[in-house]
Protein backbone atom coordinates (compact mmCIF):
# COMPACT_ATOMS: atom_id res chain seq x y z
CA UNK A 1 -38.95 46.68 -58.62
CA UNK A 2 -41.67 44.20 -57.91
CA UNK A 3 -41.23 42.95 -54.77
CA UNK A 4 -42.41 38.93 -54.11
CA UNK A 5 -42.62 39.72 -50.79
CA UNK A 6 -46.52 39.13 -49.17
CA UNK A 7 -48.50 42.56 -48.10
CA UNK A 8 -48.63 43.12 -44.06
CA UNK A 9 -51.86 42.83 -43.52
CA UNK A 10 -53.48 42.94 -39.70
CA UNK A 11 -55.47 40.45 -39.21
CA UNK A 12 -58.63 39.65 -36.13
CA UNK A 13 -56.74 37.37 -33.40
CA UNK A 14 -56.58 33.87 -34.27
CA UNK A 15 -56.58 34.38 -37.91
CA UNK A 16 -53.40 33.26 -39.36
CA UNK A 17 -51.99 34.70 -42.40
CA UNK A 18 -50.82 32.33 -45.36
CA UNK A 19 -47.71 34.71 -45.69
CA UNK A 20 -46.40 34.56 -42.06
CA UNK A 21 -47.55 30.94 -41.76
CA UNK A 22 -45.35 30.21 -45.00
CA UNK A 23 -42.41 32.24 -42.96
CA UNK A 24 -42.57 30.37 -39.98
CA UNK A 25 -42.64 26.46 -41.51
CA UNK A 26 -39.85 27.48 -43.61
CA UNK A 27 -37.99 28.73 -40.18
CA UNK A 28 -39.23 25.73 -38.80
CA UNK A 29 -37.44 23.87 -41.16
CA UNK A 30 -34.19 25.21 -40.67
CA UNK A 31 -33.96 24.64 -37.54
CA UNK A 32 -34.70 20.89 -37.56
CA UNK A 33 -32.16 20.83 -40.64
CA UNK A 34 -29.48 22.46 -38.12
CA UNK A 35 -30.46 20.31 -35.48
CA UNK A 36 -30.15 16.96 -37.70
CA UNK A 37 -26.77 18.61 -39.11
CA UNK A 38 -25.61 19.14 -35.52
CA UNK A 39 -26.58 15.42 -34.70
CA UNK A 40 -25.21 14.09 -37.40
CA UNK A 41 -21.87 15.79 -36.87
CA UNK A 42 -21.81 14.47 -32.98
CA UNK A 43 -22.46 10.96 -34.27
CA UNK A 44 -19.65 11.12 -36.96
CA UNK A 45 -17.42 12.34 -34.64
CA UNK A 46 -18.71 9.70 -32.36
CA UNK A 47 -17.85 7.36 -34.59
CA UNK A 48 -14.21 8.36 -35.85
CA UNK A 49 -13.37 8.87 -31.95
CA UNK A 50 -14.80 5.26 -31.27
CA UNK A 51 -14.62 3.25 -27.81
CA UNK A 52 -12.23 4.25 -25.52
CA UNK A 53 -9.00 3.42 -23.83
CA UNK A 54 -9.87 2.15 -20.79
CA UNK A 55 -7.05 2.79 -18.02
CA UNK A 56 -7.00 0.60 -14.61
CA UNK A 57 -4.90 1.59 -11.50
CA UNK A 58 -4.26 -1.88 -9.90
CA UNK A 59 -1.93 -1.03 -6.61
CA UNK A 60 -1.15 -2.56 -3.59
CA UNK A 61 -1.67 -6.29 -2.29
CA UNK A 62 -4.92 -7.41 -4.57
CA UNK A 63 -7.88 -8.96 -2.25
CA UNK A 64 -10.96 -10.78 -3.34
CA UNK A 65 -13.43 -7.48 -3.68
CA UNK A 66 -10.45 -5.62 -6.17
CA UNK A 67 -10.53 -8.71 -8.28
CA UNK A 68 -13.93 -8.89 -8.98
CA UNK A 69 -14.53 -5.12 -9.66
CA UNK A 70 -11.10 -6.05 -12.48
CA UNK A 71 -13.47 -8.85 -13.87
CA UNK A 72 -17.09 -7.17 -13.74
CA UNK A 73 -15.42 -4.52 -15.49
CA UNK A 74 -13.30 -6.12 -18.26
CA UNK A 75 -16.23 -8.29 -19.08
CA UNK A 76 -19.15 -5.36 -18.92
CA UNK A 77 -16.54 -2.33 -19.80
CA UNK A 78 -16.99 -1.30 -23.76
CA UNK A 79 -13.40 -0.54 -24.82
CA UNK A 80 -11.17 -0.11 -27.78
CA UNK A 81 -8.09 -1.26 -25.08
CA UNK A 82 -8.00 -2.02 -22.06
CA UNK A 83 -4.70 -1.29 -19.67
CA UNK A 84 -4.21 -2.42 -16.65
CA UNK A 85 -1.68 -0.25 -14.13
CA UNK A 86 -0.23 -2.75 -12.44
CA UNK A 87 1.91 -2.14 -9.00
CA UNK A 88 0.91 -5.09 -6.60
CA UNK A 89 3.73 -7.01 -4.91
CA UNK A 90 1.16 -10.11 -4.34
CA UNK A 91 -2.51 -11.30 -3.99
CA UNK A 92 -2.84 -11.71 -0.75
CA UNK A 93 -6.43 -13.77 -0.94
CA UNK A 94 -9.22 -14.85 -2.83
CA UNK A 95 -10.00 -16.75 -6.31
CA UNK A 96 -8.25 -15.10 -9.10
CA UNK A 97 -9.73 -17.79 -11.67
CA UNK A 98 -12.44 -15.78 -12.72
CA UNK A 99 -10.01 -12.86 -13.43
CA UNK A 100 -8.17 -15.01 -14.94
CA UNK A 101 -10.66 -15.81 -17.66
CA UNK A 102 -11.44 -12.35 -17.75
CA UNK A 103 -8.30 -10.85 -19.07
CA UNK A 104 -8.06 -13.78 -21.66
CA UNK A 105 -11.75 -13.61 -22.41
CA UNK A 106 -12.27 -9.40 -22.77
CA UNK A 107 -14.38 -8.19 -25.70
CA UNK A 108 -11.21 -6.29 -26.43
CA UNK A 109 -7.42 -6.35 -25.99
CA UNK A 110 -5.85 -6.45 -23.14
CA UNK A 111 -2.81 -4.60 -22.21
CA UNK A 112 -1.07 -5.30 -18.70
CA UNK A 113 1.90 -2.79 -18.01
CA UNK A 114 3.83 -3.23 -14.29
CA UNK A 115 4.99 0.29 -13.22
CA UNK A 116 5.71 2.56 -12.72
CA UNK A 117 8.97 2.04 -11.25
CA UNK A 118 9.57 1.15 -8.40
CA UNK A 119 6.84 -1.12 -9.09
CA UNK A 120 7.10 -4.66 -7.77
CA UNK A 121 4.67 -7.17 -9.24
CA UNK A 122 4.52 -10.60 -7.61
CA UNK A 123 2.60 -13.50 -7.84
CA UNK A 124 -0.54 -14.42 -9.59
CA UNK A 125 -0.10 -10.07 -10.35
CA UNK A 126 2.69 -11.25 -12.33
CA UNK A 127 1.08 -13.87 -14.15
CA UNK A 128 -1.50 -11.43 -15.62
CA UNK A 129 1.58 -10.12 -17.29
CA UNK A 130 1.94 -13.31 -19.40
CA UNK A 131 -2.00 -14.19 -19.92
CA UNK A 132 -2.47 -10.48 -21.53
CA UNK A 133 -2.42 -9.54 -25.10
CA UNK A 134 0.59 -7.78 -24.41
CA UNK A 135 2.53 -7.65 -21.74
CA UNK A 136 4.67 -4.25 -20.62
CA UNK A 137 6.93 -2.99 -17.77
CA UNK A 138 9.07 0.11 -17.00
CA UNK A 139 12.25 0.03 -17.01
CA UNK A 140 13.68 -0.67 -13.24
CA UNK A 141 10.40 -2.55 -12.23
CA UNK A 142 10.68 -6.07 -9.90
CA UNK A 143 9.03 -9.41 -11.58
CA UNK A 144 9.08 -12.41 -10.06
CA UNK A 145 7.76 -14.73 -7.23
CA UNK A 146 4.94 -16.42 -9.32
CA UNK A 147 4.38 -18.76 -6.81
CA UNK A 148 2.32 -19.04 -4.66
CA UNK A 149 0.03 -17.14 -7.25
CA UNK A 150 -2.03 -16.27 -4.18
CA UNK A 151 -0.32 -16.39 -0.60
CA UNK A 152 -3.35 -17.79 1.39
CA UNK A 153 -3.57 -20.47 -1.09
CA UNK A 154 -0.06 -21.71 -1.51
CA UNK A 155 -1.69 -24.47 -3.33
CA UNK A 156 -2.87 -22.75 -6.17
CA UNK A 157 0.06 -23.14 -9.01
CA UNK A 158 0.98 -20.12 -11.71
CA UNK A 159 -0.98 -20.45 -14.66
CA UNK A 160 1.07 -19.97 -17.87
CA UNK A 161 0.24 -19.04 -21.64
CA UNK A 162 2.82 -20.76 -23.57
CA UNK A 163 1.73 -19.32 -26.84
CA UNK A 164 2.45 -15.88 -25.53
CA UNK A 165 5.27 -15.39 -27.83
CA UNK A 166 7.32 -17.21 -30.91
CA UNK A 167 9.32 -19.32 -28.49
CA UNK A 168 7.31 -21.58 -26.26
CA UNK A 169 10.48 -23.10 -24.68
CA UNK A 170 11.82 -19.32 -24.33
CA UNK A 171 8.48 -18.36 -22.55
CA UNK A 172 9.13 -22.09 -19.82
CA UNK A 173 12.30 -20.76 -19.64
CA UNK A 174 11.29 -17.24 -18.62
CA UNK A 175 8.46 -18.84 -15.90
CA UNK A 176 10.67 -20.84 -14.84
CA UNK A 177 13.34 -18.44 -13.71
CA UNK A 178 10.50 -16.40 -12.11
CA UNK A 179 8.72 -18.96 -9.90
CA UNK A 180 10.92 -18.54 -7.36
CA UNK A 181 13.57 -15.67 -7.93
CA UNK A 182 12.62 -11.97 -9.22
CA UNK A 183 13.89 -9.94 -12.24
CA UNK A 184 14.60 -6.09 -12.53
CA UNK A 185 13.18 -5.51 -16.02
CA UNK A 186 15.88 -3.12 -18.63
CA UNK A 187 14.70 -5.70 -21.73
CA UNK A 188 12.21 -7.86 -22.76
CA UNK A 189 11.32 -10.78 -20.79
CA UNK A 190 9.54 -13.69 -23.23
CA UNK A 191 6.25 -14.58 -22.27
CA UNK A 192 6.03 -11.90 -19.75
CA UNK A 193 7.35 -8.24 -21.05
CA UNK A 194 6.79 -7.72 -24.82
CA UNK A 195 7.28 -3.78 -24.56
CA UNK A 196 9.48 -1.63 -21.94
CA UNK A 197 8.39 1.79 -21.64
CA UNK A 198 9.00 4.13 -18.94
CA UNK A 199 5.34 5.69 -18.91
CA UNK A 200 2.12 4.61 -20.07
CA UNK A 201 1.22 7.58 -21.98
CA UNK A 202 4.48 6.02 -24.48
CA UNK A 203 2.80 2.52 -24.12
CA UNK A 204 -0.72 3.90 -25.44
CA UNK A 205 0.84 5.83 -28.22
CA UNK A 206 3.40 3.21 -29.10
CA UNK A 207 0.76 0.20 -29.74
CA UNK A 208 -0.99 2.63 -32.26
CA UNK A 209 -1.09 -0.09 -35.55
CA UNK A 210 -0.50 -3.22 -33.78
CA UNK A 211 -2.40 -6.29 -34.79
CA UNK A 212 -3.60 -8.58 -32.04
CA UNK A 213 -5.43 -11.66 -32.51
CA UNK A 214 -7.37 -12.67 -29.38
CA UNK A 215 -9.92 -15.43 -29.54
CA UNK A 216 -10.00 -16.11 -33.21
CA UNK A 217 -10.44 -12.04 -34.18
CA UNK A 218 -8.01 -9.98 -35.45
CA UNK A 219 -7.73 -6.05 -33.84
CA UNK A 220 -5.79 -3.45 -35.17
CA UNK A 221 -5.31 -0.87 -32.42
CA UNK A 222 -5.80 2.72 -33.43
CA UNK A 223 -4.68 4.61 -30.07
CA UNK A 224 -2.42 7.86 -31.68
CA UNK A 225 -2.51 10.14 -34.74
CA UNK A 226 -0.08 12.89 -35.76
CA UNK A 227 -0.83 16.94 -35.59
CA UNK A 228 1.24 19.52 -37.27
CA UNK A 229 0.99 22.81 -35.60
CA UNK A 230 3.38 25.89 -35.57
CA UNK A 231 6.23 23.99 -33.27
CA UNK A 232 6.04 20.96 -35.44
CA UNK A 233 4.10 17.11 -35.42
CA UNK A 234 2.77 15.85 -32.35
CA UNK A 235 1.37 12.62 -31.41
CA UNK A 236 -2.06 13.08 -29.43
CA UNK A 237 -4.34 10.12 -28.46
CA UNK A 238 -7.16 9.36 -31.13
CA UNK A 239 -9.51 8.47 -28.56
CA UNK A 240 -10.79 9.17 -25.03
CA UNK A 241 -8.45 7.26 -22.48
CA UNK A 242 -10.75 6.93 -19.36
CA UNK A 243 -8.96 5.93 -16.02
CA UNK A 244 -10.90 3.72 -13.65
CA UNK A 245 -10.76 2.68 -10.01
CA UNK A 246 -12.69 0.54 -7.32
CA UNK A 247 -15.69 2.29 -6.04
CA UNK A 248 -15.51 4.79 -3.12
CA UNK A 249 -16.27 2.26 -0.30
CA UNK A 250 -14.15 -0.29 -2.15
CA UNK A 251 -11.13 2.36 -1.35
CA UNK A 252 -11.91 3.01 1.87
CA UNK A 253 -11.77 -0.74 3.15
CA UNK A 254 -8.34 -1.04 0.81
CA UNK A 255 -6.83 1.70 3.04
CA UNK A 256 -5.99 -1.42 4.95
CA UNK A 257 -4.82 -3.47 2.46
CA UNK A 258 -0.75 -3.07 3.70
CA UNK A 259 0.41 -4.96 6.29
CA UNK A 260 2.08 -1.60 8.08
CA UNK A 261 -1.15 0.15 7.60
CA UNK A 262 -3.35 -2.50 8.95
CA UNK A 263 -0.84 -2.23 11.93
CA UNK A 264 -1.19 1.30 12.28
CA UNK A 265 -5.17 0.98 12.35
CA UNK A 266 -4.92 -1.83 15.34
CA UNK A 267 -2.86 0.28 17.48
CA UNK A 268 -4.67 3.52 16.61
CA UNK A 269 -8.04 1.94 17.32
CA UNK A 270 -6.76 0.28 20.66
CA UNK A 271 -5.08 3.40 21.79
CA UNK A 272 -7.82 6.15 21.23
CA UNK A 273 -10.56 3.67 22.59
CA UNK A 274 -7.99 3.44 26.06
CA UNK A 275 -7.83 7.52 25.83
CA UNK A 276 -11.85 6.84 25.61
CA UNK A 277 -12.09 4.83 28.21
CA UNK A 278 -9.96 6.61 30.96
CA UNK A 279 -11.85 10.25 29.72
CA UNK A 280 -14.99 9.05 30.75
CA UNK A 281 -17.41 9.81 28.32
CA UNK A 282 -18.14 8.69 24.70
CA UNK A 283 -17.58 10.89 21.99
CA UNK A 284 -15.93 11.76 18.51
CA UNK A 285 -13.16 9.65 19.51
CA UNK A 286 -15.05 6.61 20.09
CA UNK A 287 -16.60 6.93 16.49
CA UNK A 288 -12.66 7.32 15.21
CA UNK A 289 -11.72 4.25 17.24
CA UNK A 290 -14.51 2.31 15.73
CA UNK A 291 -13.43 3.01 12.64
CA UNK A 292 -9.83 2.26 13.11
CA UNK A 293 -10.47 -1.34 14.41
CA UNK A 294 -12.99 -1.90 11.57
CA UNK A 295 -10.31 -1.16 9.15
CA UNK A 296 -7.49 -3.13 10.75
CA UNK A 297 -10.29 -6.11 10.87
CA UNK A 298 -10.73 -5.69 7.56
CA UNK A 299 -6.96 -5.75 6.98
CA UNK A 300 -6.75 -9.08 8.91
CA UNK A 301 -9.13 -10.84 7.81
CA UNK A 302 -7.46 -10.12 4.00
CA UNK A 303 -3.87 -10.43 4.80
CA UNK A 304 -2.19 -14.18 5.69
CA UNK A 305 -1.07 -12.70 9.00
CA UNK A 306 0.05 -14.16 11.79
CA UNK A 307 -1.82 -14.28 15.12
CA UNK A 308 0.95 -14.91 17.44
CA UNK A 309 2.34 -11.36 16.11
CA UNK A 310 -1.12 -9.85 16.65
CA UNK A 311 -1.29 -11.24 20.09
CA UNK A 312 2.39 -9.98 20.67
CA UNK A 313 0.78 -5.82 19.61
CA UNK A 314 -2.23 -6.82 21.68
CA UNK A 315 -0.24 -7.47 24.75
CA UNK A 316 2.52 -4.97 24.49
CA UNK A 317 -0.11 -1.91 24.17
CA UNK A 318 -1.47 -3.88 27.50
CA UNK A 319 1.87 -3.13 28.69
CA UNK A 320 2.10 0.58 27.56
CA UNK A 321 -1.81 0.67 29.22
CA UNK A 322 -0.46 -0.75 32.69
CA UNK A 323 2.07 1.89 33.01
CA UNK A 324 -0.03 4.51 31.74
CA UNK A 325 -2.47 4.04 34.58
CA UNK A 326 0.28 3.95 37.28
CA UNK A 327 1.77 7.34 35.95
CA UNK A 328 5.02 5.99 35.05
CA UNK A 329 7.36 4.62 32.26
CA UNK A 330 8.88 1.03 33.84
CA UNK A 331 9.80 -2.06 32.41
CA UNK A 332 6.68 -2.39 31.28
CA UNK A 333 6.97 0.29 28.93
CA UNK A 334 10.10 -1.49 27.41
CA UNK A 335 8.81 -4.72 27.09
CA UNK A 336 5.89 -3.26 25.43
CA UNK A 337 7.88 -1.50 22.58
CA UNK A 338 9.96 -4.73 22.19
CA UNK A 339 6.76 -6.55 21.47
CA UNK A 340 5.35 -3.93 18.98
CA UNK A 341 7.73 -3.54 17.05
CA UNK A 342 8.25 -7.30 16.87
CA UNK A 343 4.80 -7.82 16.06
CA UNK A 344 4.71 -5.40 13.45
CA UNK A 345 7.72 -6.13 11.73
CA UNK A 346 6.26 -10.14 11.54
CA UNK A 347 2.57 -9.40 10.89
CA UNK A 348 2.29 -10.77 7.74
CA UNK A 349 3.58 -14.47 6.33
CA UNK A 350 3.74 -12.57 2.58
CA UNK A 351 7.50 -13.28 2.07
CA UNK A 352 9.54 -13.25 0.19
CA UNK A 353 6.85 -11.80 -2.55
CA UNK A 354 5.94 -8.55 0.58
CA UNK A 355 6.32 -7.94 3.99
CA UNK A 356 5.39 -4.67 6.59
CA UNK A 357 7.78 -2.00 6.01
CA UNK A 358 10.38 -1.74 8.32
CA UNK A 359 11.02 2.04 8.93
CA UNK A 360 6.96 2.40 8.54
CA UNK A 361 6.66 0.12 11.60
CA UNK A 362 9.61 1.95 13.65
CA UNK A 363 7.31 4.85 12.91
CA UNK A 364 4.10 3.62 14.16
CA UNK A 365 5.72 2.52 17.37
CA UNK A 366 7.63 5.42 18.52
CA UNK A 367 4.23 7.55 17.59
CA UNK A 368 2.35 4.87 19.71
CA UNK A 369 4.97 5.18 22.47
CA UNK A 370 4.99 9.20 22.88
CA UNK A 371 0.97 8.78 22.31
CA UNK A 372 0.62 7.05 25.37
CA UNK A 373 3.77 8.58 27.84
CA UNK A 374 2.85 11.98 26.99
CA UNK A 375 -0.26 12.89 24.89
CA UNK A 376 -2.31 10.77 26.25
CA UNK A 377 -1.44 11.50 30.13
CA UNK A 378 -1.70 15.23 29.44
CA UNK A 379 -5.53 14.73 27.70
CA UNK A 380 -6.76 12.36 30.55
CA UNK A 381 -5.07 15.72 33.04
CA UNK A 382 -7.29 18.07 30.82
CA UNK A 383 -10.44 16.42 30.77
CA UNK A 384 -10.28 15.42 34.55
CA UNK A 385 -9.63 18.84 35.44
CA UNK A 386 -6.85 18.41 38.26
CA UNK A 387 -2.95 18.67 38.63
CA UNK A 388 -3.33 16.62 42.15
CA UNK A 389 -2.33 13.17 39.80
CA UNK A 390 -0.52 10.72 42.27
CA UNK A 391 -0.38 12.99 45.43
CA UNK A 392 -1.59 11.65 48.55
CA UNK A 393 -3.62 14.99 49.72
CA UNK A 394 -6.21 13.29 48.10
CA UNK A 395 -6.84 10.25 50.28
CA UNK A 396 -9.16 10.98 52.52
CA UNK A 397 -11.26 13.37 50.33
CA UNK A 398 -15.02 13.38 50.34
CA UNK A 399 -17.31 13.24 46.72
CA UNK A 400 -19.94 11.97 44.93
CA UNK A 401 -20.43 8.97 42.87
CA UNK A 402 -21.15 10.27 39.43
CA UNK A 403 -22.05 6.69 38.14
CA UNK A 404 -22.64 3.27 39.48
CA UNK A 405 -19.11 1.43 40.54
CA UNK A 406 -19.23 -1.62 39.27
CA UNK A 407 -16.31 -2.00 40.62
CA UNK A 408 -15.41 0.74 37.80
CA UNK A 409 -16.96 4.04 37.64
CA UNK A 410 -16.50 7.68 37.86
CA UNK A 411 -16.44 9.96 40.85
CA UNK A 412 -16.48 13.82 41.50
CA UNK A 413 -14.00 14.95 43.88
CA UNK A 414 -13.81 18.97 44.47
CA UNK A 415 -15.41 19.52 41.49
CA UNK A 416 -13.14 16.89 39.52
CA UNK A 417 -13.99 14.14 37.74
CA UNK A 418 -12.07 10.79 38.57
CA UNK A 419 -12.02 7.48 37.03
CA UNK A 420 -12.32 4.91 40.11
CA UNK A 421 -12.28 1.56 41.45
CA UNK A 422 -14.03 -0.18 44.32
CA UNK A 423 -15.12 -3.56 45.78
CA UNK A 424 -17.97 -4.69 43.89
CA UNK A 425 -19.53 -5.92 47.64
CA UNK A 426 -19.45 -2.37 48.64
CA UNK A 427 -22.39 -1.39 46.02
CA UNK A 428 -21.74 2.30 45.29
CA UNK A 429 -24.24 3.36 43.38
CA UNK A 430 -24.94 7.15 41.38
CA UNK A 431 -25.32 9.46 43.87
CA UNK A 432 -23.52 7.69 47.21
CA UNK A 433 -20.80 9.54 48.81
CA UNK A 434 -17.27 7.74 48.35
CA UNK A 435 -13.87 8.53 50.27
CA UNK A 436 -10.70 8.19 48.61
CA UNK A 437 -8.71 5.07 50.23
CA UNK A 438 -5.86 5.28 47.78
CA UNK A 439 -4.88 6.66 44.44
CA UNK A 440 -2.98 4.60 41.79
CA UNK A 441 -2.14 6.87 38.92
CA UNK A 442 -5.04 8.62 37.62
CA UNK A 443 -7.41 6.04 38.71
CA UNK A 444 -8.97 6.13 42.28
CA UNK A 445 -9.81 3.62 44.95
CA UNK A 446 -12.79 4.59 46.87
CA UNK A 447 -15.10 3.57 49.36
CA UNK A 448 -18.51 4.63 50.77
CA UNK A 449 -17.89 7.18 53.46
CA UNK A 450 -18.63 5.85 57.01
CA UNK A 451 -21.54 8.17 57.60
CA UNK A 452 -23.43 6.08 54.31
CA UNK A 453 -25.59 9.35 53.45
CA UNK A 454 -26.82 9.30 49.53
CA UNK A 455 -27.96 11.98 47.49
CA UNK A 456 -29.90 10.01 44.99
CA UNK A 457 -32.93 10.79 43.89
């Protein structure tokens, strides 16, 4: 047989041989037609996947920074659909108009579903219901209290779609009822729940077909497709359903976006910086207070709270602080607890559309209470090194001023370090010696020793 096949033939280096040169273009080749095949093939299935679902957990009270990440990303967000999770029981501030617009305005559909149950949806987070494409609950969810549409702005009034549905008088009737009274959705409510459906994987594969006509364009929504495999048909999603949320530091500031969490942060920040304080010395625990009262500042200035409440936790952890220092539960302690928990359980003027939980608040109190009657007097014992607390061997001891006592400072007694008081005329200063003229609690009174001998340097 004749073969077609070029001669080897060794050639000098550099010289290229027209046989292997004709080899390696036509391998060249090849590959470029794979990689254009393999291309083309992402890009069709690209294109038969399309844009995707576009999934948005809205939870909890709804502030100022959550609405504008909702509108930044329904008007920059490319989508096939976009579904908004809904459980808030209010908005507690800020302008919803631009969010408004957004939802009505979105390059594509708009889907707003409130669960899932429990769910309660409130306010102007219950009006998105009725200015969305298509509104949807699960069954067992709360809707109701449109108004005030944002509760530190009682002023601003529930915007309604009337064409949201056949029946216009159906859909005044609906808003109506909800201004001021709230619904447990089991059916359709018109103008505000087109769909119920118990999860939102159902909702997505349910609006597979649907027409909606949104600013003069008509969609057709192409969510689901059927499978057949060995155990039967299926319905899968026909495109990629993405879930978004706020931004990390976005989440971290909404941590206090509950009125019983925003309590828990002020007393947790108050009562760690007191541990800090009577431990002498700045640490870890100073850093976690810091953040605690950041958060529950955050929290206030968001929420339409009440300052008399916030005055009323102020004062009774004074109270719990008073009796810490003498080394006893008293009256004090009482009073304090009866003005915790009545702070907490009025922090907020939300209602009826939210309030602080109640057993979340009982909680936080009796946590607070043991915090500072036991925990805390047993650290402040650790870190000062002595089980002499409150007995009078002590007066008349001999130490060293381990700071300036302005009238506060600390002192070193037998090794021990003591948080102390003195007159601010007797200008102790690092360094002096100091006697111990009384003790009160864990805290100290001193005085310079009669001798006056220093140590500093």
């Amino acid at each position: 047989m004749r073969s077609c096949m070029p001669k080897h033939r060794v050639l000098p280096h550099g010289i290229s041989s027209p046989g292997m040169s004709s080899r390696f273009s036509r391998l060249i080749a090849l590959l470029v037609l794979a990689a254009s095949g393999i291309g083309a093939a992402v890009a069709v299935a690209q294109n038969e996947a399309g844009s995707p679902v576009i999934v948005i957990d809205v939870h909890d009270p709804m502030d100022q920074r959550l609405m504008d990440f909702l509108d930044t990303t329904l008007r920059d967000t490319d989508a096939h659909l976009f579904v908004l999770q809904v459980d808030a029981p209010a908005m507690s501030s800020g302008n919803p108009e631009r969010l408004f617009e957004a939802i009505a305005g979105a390059s594509a559909p708009v889907v707003v579903w409130a669960g899932a149950a429990p769910a309660s949806v409130h306010g102007g987070a219950a009006s998105m219901l009725n200015i969305a494409d298509i509104g949807a609950a699960a069954p067992g969810v709360r809707i109701g209290f449109l108004e005030p549409t944002v509760v530190k702005d009682p002023g601003l009034a529930a915007p309604i779609r009337l064409d949201h549905g056949e029946d216009r008088s159906a859909v005044e009737e609906a808003a109506a009822l909800l201004r001021s009274a709230v619904v447990t959705v089991d059916e359709p409510i018109a103008g505000y729940v087109d769909v119920v459906v118990p999860t939102i994987g159902q909702l997505i594969a349910g609006l597979d077909g649907v027409e909606v006509v949104r600013n003069g364009s008509t969609f057709t929504l192409a969510t689901a497709r059927t499978e057949t495999t060995d155990e039967g048909t299926v319905t899968v999603s026909a495109r990629e359903v993405r879930f978004l949320k706020p931004g990390l530091w976005d989440r971290f500031l909404r941590l206090a976006s509950r009125p019983e969490t925003t309590f828990f942060f002020l007393i947790a920040g108050v009562a760690i910086a007191t541990f800090e304080f009577y431990a002498a010395g700045v640490g870890v625990t100073a850093v976690v207070a810091a953040v605690c009262l950041f958060l529950s500042g955050y929290g206030l200035a968001t929420l339409p709270v009440r300052w008399l409440s916030v005055a009323a936790v102020l004062a009774g952890l004074f109270l719990y602080t008073w009796d810490f220092q003498r080394n006893q539960l008293a009256l004090r302690t009482v009073a304090g607890t009866a003005l915790l928990l009545a702070g907490g359980l009025t922090l907020t003027a939300a209602a009826p559309q939210y309030g602080p939980s109640w057993w979340v608040v009982i909680l936080i109190v009796i946590g607070a209470l043991l915090f500072y009657a036991f925990a805390l007097t047993t650290i402040a014992r650790s870190r000062f090194s002595t089980r002499t607390i409150g007995r009078e061997s002590l007066v008349g001891k001999a130490g060293l001023a381990s700071s300036d006592l302005d009238p506060d400072g600390i002192v070193d007694i037998d090794g021990a370090r003591w948080r102390a008081r003195s007159h601010r005329e007797a200008g102790i200063r690092q360094g002096d010696q100091v006697e111990v003229i009384e003790v009160s609690g864990i805290v100290l009174e001193v005085g310079p020793t009669t001798s006056g001998t220093s140590v500093r340097e």
